[in-house]
Protein backbone atom coordinates (compact mmCIF):
# COMPACT_ATOMS: atom_id res chain seq x y z
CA UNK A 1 220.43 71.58 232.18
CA UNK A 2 224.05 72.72 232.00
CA UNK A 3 223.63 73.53 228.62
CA UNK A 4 227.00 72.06 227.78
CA UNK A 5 228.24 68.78 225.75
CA UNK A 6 226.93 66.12 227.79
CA UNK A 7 228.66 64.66 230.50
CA UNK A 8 227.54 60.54 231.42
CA UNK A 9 224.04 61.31 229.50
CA UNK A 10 221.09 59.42 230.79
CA UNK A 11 217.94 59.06 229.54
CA UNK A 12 214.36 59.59 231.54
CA UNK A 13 211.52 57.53 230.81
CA UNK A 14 209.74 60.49 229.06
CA UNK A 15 212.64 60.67 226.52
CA UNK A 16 214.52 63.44 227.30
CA UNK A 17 218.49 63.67 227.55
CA UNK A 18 220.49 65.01 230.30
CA UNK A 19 223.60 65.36 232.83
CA UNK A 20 223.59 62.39 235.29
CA UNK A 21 224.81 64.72 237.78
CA UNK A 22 223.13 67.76 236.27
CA UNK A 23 219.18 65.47 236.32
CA UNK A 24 220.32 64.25 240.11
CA UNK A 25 221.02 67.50 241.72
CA UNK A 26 218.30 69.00 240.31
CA UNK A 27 215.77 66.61 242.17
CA UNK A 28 217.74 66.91 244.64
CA UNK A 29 217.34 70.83 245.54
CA UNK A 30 214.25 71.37 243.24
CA UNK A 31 210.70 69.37 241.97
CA UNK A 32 212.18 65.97 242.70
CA UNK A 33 211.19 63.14 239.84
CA UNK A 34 209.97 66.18 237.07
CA UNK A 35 211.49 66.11 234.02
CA UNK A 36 212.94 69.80 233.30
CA UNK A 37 212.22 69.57 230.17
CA UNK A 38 208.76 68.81 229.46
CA UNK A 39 207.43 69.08 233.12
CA UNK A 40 206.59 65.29 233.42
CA UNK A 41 205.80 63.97 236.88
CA UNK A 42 207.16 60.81 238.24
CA UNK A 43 205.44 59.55 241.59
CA UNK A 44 208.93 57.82 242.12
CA UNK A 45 212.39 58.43 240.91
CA UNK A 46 212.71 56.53 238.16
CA UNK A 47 216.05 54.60 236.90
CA UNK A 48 218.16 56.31 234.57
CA UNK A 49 219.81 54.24 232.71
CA UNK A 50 222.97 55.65 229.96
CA UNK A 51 222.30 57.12 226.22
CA UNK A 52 225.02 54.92 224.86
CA UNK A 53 224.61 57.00 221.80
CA UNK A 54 224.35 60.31 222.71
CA UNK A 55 226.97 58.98 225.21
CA UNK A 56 229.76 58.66 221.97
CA UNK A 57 228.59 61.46 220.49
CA UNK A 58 229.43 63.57 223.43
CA UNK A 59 232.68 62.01 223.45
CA UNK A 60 233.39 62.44 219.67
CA UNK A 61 232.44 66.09 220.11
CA UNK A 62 234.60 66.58 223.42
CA UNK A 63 237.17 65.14 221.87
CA UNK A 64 236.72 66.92 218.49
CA UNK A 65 236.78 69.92 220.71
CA UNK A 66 239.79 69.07 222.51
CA UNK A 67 241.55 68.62 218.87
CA UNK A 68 240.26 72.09 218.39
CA UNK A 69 241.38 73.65 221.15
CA UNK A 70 245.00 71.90 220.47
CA UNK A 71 244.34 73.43 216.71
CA UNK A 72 244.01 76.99 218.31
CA UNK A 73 246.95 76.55 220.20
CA UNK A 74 249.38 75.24 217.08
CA UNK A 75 248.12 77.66 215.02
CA UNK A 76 248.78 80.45 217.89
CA UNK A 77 252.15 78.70 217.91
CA UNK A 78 252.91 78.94 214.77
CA UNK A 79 251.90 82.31 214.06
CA UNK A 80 254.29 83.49 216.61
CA UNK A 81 256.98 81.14 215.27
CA UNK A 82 256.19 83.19 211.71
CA UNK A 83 257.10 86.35 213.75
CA UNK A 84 260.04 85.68 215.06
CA UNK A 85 260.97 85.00 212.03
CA UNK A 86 260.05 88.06 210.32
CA UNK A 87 261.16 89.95 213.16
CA UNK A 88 264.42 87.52 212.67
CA UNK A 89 264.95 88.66 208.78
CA UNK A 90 264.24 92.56 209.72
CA UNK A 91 266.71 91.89 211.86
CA UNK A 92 269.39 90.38 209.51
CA UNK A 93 268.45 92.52 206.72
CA UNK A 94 269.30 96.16 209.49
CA UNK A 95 272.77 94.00 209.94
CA UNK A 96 273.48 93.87 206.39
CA UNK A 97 272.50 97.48 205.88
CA UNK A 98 274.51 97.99 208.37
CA UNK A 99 277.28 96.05 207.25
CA UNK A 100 276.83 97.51 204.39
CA UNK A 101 277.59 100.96 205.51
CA UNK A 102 280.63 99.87 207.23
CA UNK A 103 282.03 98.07 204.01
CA UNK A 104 281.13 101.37 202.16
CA UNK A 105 283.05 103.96 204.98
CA UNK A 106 286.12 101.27 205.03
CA UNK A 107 286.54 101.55 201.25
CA UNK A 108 285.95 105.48 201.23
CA UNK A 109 289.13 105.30 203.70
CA UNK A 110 290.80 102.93 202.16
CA UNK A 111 290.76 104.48 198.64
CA UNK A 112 291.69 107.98 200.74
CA UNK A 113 294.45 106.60 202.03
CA UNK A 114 295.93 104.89 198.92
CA UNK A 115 294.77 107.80 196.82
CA UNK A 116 297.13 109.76 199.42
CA UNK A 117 299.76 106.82 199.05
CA UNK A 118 299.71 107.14 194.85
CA UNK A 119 300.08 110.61 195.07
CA UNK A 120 303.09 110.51 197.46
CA UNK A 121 304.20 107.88 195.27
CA UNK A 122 303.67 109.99 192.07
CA UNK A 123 305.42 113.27 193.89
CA UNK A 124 308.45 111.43 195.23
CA UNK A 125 308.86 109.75 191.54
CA UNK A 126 308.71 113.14 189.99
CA UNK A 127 311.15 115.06 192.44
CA UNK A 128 313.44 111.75 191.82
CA UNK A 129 313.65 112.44 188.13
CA UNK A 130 313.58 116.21 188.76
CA UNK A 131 316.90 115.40 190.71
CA UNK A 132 318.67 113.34 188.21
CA UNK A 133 318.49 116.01 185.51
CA UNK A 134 318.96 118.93 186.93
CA UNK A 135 322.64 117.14 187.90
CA UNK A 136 322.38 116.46 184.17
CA UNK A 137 322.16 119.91 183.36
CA UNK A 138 324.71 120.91 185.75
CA UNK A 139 327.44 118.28 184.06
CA UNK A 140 326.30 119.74 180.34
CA UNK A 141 326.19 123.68 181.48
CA UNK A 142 329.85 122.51 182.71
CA UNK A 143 330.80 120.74 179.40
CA UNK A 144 329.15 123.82 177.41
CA UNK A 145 331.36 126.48 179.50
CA UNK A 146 334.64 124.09 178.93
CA UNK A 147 334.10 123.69 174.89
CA UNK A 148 333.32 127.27 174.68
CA UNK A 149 336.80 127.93 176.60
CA UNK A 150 338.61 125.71 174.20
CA UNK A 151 336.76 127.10 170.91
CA UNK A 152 338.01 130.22 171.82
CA UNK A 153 341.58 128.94 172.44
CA UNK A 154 341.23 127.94 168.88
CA UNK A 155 340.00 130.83 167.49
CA UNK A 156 343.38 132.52 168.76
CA UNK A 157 345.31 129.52 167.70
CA UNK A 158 344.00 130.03 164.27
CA UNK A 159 344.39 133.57 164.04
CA UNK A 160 347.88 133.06 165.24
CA UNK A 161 349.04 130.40 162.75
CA UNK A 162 347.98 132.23 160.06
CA UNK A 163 350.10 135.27 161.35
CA UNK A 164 353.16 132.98 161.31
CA UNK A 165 352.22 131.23 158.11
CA UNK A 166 352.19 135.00 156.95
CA UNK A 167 355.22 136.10 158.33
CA UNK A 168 356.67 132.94 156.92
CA UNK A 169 356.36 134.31 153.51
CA UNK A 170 357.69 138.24 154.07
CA UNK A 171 361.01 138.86 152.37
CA UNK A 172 361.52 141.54 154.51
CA UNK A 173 364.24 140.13 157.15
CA UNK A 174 364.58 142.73 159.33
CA UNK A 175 360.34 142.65 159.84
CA UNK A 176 360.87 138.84 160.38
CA UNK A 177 363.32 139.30 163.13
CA UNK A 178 360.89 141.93 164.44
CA UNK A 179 357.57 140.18 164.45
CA UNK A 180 359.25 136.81 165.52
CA UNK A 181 359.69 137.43 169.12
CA UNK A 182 356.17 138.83 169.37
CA UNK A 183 355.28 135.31 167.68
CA UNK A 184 357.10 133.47 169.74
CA UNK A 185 355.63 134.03 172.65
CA UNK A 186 352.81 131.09 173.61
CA UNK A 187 349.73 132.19 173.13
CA UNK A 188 346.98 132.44 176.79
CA UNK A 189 346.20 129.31 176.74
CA UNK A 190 344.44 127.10 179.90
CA UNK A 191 346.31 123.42 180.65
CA UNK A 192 343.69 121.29 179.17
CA UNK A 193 345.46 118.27 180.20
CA UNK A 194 343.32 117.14 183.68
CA UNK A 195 340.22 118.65 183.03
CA UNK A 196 337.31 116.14 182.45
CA UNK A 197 333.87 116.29 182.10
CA UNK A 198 332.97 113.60 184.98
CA UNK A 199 329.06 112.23 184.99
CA UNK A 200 327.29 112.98 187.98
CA UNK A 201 327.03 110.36 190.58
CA UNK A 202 323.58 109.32 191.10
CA UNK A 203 324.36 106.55 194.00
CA UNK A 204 322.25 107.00 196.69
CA UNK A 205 319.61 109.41 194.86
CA UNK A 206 316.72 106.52 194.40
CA UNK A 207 317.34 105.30 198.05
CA UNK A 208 316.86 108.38 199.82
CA UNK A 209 313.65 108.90 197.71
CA UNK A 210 312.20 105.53 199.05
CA UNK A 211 313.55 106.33 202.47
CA UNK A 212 310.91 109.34 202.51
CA UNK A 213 308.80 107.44 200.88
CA UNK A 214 308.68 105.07 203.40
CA UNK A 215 308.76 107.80 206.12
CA UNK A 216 305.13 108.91 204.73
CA UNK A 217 303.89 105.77 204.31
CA UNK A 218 304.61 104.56 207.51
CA UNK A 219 302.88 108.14 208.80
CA UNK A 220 299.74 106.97 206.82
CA UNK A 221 300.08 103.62 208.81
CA UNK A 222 300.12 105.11 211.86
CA UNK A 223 296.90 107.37 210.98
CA UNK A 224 295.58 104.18 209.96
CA UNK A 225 296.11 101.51 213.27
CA UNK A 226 294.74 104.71 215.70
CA UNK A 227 291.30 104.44 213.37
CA UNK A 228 291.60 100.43 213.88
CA UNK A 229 292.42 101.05 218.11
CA UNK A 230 289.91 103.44 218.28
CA UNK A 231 287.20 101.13 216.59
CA UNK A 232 288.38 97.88 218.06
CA UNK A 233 288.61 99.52 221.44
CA UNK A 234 284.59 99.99 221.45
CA UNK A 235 284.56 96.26 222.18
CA UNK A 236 285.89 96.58 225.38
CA UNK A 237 285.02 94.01 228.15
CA UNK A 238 284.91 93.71 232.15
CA UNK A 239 287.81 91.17 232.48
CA UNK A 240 288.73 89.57 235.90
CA UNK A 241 291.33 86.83 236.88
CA UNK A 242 289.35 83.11 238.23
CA UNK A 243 291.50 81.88 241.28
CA UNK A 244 290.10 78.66 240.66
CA UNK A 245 292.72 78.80 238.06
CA UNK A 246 295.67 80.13 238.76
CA UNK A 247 298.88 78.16 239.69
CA UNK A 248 299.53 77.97 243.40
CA UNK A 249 302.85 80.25 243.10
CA UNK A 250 300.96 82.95 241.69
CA UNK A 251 299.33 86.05 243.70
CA UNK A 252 296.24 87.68 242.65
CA UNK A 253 294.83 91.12 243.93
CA UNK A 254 291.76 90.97 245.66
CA UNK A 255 289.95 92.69 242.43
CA UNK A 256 290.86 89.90 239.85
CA UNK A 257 292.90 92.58 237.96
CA UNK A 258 296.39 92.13 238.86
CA UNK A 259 298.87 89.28 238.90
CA UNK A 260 302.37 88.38 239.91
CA UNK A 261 304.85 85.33 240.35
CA UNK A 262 305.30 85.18 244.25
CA UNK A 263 308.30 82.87 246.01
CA UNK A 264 305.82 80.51 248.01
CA UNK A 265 303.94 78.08 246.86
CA UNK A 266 300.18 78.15 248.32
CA UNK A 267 298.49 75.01 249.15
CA UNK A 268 295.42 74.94 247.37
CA UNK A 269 293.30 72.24 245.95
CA UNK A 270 294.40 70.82 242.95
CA UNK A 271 290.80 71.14 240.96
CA UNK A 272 290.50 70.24 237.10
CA UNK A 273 290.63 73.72 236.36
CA UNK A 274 293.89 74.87 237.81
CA UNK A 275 297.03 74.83 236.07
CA UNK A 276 299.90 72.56 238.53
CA UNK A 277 303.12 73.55 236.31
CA UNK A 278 302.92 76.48 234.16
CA UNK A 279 302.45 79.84 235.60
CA UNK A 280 299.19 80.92 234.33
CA UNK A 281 295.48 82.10 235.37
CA UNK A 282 292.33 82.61 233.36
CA UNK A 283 289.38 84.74 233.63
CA UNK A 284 286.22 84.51 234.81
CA UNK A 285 284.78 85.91 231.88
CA UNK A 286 284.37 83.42 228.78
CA UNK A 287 283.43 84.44 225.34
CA UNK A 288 281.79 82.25 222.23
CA UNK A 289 280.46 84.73 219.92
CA UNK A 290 280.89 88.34 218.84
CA UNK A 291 283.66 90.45 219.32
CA UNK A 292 285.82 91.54 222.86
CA UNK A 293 288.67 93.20 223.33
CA UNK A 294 290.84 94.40 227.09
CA UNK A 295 293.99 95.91 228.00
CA UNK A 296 296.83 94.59 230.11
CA UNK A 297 299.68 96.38 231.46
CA UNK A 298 303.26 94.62 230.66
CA UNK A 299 305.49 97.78 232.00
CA UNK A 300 308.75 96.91 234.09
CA UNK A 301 308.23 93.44 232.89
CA UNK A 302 311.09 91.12 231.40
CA UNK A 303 308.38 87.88 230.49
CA UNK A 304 305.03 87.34 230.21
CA UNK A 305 302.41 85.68 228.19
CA UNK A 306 299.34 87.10 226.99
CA UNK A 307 295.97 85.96 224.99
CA UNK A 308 293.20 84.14 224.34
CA UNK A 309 292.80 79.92 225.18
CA UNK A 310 289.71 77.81 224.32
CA UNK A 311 287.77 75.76 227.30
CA UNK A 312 289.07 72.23 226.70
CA UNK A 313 292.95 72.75 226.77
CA UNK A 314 295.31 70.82 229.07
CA UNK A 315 296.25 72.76 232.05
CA UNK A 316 298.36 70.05 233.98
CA UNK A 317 302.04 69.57 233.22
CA UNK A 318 303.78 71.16 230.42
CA UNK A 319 302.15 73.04 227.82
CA UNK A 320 303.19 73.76 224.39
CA UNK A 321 301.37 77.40 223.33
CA UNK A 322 300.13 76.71 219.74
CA UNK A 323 296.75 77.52 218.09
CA UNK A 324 296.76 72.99 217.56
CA UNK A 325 296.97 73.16 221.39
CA UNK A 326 293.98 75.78 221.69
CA UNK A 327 296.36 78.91 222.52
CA UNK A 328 296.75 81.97 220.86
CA UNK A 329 299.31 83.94 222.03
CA UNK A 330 302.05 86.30 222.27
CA UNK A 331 304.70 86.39 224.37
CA UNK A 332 308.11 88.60 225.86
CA UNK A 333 311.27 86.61 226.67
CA UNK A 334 314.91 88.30 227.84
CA UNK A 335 313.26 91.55 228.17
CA UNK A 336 313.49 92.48 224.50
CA UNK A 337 312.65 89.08 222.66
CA UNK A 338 308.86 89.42 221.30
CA UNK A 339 307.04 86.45 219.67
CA UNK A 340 303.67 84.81 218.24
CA UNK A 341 303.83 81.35 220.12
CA UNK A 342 302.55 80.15 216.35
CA UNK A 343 303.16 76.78 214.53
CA UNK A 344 306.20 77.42 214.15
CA UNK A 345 306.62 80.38 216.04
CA UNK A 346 306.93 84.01 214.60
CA UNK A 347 309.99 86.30 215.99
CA UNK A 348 308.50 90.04 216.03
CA UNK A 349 310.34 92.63 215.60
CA UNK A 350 308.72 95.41 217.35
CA UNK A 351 310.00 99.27 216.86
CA UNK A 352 309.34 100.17 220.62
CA UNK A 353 308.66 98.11 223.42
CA UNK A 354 305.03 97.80 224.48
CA UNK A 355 304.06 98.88 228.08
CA UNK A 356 300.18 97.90 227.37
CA UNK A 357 299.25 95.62 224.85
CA UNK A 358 295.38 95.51 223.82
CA UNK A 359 294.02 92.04 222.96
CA UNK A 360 291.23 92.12 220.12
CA UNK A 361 288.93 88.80 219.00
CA UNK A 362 286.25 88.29 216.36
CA UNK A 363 285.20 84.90 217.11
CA UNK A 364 283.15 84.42 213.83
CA UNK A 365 285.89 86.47 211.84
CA UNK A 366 288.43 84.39 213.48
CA UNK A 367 290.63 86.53 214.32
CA UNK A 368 292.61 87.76 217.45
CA UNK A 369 294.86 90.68 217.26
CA UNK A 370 297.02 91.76 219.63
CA UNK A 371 298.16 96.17 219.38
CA UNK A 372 300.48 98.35 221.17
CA UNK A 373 298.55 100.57 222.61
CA UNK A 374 300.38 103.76 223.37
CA UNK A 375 302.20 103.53 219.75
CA UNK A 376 298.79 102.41 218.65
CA UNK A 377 300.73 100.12 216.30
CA UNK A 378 299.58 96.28 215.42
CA UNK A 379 301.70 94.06 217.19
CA UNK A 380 300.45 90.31 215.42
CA UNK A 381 297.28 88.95 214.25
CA UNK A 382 296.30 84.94 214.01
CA UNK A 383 293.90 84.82 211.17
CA UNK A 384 291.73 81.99 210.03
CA UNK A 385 291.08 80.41 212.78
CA UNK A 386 288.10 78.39 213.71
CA UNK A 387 286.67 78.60 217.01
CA UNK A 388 284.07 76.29 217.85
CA UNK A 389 284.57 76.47 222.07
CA UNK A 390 284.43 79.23 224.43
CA UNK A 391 287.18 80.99 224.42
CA UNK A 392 289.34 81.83 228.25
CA UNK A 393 291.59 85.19 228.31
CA UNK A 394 294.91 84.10 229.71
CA UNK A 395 297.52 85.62 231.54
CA UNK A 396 300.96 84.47 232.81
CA UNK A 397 302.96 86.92 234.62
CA UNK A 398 305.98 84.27 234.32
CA UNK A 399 308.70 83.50 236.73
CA UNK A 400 309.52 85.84 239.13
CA UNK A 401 313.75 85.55 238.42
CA UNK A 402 314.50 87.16 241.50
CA UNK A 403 312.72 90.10 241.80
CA UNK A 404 314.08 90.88 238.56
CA UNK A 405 310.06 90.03 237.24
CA UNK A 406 308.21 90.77 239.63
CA UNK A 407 305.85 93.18 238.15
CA UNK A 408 302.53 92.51 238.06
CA UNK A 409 300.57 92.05 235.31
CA UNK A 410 297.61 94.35 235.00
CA UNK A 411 294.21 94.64 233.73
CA UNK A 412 293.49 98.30 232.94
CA UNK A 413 290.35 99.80 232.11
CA UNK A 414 290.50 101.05 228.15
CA UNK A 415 290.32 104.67 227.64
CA UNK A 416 288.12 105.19 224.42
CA UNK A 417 288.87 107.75 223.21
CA UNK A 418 286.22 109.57 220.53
């Protein structure tokens, strides 16, 4: 009567298949004891007793239905797993073009810039060599004015000795006597005796040269790391201190973006994630993919610490900062003593003191940079490494020495500039 696969089929005495529940509640509300189907008329209800057969079959069928429905639904399944991952190749094949665009602009500026560098190269090479002999033709136009001087003085000595070897030969004494103290007399002649023809000096010449050399390369440098700021600065991040980890002697402002070294110690709970002996503090913020990149403020400062750490390291008792220990940092000492706390560590000898230093990572490049931003000049880089944890900014404002470091450190929002 439902019209559907049967459910508990029974049979009536006249042959016919149906619903228990469907046969009962139709004699219930309609003709009670009528078969439905041919209109037979039972003067009681009669047993109905279960189609065993059409029983399994019903069951075979629900079940090959259910199998069908779960069909529907893998298929549906799968044919959304196949678009996510053709949406998932358009998607890597746009990164690649765009990859691919960036790889072509970086070697249009890089052969620009060495082009530029060749050329300097070439020009200062040229005006080298320009110098040398034109002080070679200065010593020679000398030598040429000196022999002429002296070919001339021989030309007169000539002429004179063949006046004498004349007058040498005259019979006529009272000519001799004459001509003799004309003769006599020394001819103009220069004092030949300290004059020299001295080789131009050339020390110094090919020094200066690369001196200006290096003056325009180190121009085309500076071009070079303002491109790099600019394009690492578009990475920036929200960063904000976590006073869940910062040693008890250090203060924190109430917007997570400054920290000093204060003289009391704070009684706070000693949780897994503070740090108990070396002044530092982490961020909030955690990274373990892509790129990021913030700015800190290290002016009026005489020591501090600065970089990135990955989730796991030790933070009680004393710390060794190494990239084996999970830190990558750099770090100022004695006011002027700059160095990359590497394996060993790396003293860096920095042309002007930074008062903000920008911190850069590619966590699938492996790399974290860390730039001087006002002279927009690289700092240090740690490349190769392999990051396989999220990775913590740190910060450690260091010891406060009296008052003599008590600046704060900072966390300054990055200008980005176009």
């Amino acid at each position: 009567i439902c019209l559907d696969v049967f459910t508990d089929p029974v049979s009536t005495p006249c042959g016919h298949n149906f619903c228990k529940t469907c046969i009962t509640q139709h004699w219930n509300v309609n003709v009670p004891n009528q078969c439905p189907n041919c209109n037979r008329f039972f003067y009681t209800r009669p047993e109905l007793r279960v189609n065993t057969f059409i029983s399994e079959i019903a069951a075979q069928f629900r079940e090959s239905a259910q199998q069908e429905t779960k069909l529907e639904k893998t298929e549906a399944e799968i044919h959304q797993m196949i678009q996510k991952r053709q949406l998932k190749i358009q998607e890597i094949k746009h990164s690649v073009e765009l990859s691919e665009e960036d790889a072509d602009r970086e070697i249009a500026d890089g052969v620009q810039v060495f082009t530029a560098l060749k050329e300097s190269v070439e020009r200062s090479q040229t005006e080298l060599i320009d110098t040398i002999k034109e002080k070679q033709r200065k010593t020679e136009k000398q030598a040429e004015g000196f022999i002429k001087e002296l070919e001339q003085e021989i030309s007169e000595l000539k002429k004179r000795s063949t006046e004498v070897e004349q007058l040498s030969r005259s019979e006529d004494h009272l000519h001799l006597l004459q001509s003799f103290r004309t003769l006599n007399t020394a001819p103009p002649t220069k004092n030949w005796t300290r004059v020299r023809v001295s080789p131009p000096s050339y020390e110094g010449t090919v020094v200066r040269a690369v001196n200006q050399l290096e003056e325009t390369l180190s121009k085309q440098m500076k071009k070079l790391f303002e491109v790099e700021l600019k394009r690492v600065q578009q990475s920036a991040v929200d960063v904000t201190l976590d006073p869940d980890t910062a040693h008890p002697y250090l203060i924190l402002s109430d917007d997570g973006k400054q920290v000093k070294h204060g003289d009391v110690k704070k009684n706070l709970p000693n949780n897994p994630e503070r740090f108990d002996l070396c002044a530092n503090v982490l961020s909030k913020q955690r990274f373990s993919s892509g790129r990021f990149y913030y700015e800190v403020q290290v002016k009026g400062k005489t020591d501090w610490d600065l970089g990135v750490v990955r989730e796991s390291i030790n933070r009680k008792g004393r710390i060794t900062l190494t990239p084996q220990n999970g830190y990558w940092t750099i770090c100022l000492r004695n006011e002027n003593k700059y160095g990359a706390c590497a394996d060993p560590a790396v003293r860096l000898s920095l042309k002007s003191q930074p008062q903000k230093v920008g911190v850069f990572v590619d966590y699938e490049e492996g790399l974290v940079s860390f730039y001087d931003v006002d002279a927009a000049a690289l700092i240090y880089s740690f490349t190769g490494c392999c990051f396989t944890e999220k990775l913590f900014p740190i910060f450690s404002p260091f010891l406060n020495a009296g008052g003599k470091n008590f600046a704060p450190l900072i966390i300054s929002p990055v200008n980005q500039t176009e």
